[in-house]
Protein backbone atom coordinates (compact mmCIF):
# COMPACT_ATOMS: atom_id res chain seq x y z
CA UNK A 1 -24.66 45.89 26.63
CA UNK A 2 -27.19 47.28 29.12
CA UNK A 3 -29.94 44.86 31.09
CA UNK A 4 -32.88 46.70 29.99
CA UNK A 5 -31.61 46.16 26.21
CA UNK A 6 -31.12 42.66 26.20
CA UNK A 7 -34.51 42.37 27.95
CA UNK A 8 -35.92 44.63 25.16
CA UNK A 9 -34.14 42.55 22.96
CA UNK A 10 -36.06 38.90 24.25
CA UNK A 11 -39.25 41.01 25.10
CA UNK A 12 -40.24 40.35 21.02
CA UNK A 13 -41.36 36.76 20.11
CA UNK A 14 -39.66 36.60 16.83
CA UNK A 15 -36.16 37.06 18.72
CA UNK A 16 -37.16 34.84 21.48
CA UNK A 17 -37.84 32.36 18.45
CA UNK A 18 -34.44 33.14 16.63
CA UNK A 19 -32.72 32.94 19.68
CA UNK A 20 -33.93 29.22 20.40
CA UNK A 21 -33.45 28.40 16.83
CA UNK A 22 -29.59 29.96 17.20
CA UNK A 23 -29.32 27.89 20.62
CA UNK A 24 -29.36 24.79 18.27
CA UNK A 25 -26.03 26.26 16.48
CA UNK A 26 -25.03 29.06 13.88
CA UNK A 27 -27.65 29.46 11.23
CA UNK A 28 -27.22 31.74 8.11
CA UNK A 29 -29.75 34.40 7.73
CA UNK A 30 -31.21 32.41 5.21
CA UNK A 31 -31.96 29.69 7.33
CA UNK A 32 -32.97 31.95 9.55
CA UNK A 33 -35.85 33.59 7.00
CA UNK A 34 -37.19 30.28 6.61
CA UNK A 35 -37.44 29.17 9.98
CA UNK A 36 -39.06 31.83 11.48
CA UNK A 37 -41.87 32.56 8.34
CA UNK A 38 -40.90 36.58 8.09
CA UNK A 39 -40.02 38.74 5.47
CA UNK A 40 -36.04 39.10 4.88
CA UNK A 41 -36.50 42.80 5.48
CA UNK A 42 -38.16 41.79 9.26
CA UNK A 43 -35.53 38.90 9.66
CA UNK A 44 -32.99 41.46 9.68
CA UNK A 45 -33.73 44.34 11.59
CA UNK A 46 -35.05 41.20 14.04
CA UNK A 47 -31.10 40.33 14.06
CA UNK A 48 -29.43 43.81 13.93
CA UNK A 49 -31.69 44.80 17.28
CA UNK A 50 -30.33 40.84 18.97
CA UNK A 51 -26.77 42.12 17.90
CA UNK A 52 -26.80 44.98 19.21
CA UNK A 53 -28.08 43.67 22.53
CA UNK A 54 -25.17 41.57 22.43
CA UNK A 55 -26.89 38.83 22.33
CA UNK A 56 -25.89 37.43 18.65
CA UNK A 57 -22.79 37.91 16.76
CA UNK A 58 -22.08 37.76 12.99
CA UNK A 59 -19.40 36.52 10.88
CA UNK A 60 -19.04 36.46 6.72
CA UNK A 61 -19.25 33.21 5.16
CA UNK A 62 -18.39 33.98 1.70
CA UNK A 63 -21.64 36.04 0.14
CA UNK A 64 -23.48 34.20 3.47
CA UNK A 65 -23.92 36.02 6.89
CA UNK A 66 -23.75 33.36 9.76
CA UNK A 67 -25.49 34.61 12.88
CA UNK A 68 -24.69 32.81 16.67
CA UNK A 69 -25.67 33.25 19.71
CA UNK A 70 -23.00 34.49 22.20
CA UNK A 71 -23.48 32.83 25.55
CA UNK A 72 -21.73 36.08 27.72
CA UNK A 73 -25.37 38.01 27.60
CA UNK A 74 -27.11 34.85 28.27
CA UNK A 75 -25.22 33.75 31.55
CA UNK A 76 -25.59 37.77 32.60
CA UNK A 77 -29.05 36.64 32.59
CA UNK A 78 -29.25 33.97 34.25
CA UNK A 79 -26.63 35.41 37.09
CA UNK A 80 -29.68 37.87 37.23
CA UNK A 81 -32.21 35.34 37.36
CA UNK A 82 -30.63 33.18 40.11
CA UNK A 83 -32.16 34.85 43.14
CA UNK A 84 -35.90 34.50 42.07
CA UNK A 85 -35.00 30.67 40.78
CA UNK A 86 -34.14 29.90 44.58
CA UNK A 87 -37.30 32.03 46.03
CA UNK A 88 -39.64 30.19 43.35
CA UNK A 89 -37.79 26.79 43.95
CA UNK A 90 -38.22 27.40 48.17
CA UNK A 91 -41.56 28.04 47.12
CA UNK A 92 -42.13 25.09 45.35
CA UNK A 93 -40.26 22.64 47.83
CA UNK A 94 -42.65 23.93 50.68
CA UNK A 95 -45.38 23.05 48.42
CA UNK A 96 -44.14 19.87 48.02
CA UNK A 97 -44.37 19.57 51.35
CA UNK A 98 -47.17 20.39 52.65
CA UNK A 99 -48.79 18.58 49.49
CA UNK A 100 -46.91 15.34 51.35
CA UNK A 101 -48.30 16.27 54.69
CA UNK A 102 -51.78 16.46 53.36
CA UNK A 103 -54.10 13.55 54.16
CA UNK A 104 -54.40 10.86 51.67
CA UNK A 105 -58.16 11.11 50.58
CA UNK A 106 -58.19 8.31 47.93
C-alpha cells in the first residue's frame, strides 16, 4: 500500500462516500449499490480500486460479499496528517486570539 494510492483511492467521491458509509460497519455490496445510487458494474470496480489501496477488505458471506473498512490505511493517514492539524490548529488558536484582543464594537 503506497501513499499516493490510497490518496488516489479517496481522491474519487463515490469512494469517499463508500468509505463513510463502511465507517458505520461492514456492508454487503448490495447494500452498498443501494446506498451510493450506481450501477453494480461502477459499485465494484469503485471497491476493487479501495481494496487494493488497502483501504477495504472483503470476506464471503455465503453467495454475499461483505466489504469493511480496515482502519491500518486510515491511521497511516492520519499519522500523515498530524503535522498540518497542529500548524492549522496554531493557526486557528492565534486567531482566536487576536479575535479576543480585538475591541468590543457592539
Amino acid at each position: 500500500m503506497s501513499e499516493a494510492a490510497l490518496w488516489s483511492a479517496l481522491a474519487d467521491p463515490h469512494r469517499r462516500v463508500i468509505v463513510a458509509l463502511l465507517l458505520r460497519g461492514p456492508r454487503p455490496v448490495g447494500e452498498i449499490v443501494e446506498a451510493c445510487g450506481l450501477s453494480q458494474p461502477s459499485t465494484s470496480k469503485h471497491l476493487k480500486v479501495l481494496r487494493e489501496a488497502g483501504l477495504v477488505r472483503v470476506r464471503q458471506d455465503a453467495q454475499r460479499r461483505v466489504y469493511a473498512l480496515d482502519p491500518a490505511p486510515i491511521a497511516a493517514l492520519d499519522a500523515w496528517l498530524e503535522p498540518y492539524r497542529r500548524l492549522w490548529n496554531s493557526s486557528l488558536d492565534a486567531l482566536g486570539r487576536r479575535l479576543d484582543e480585538a475591541p468590543d464594537d457592539t
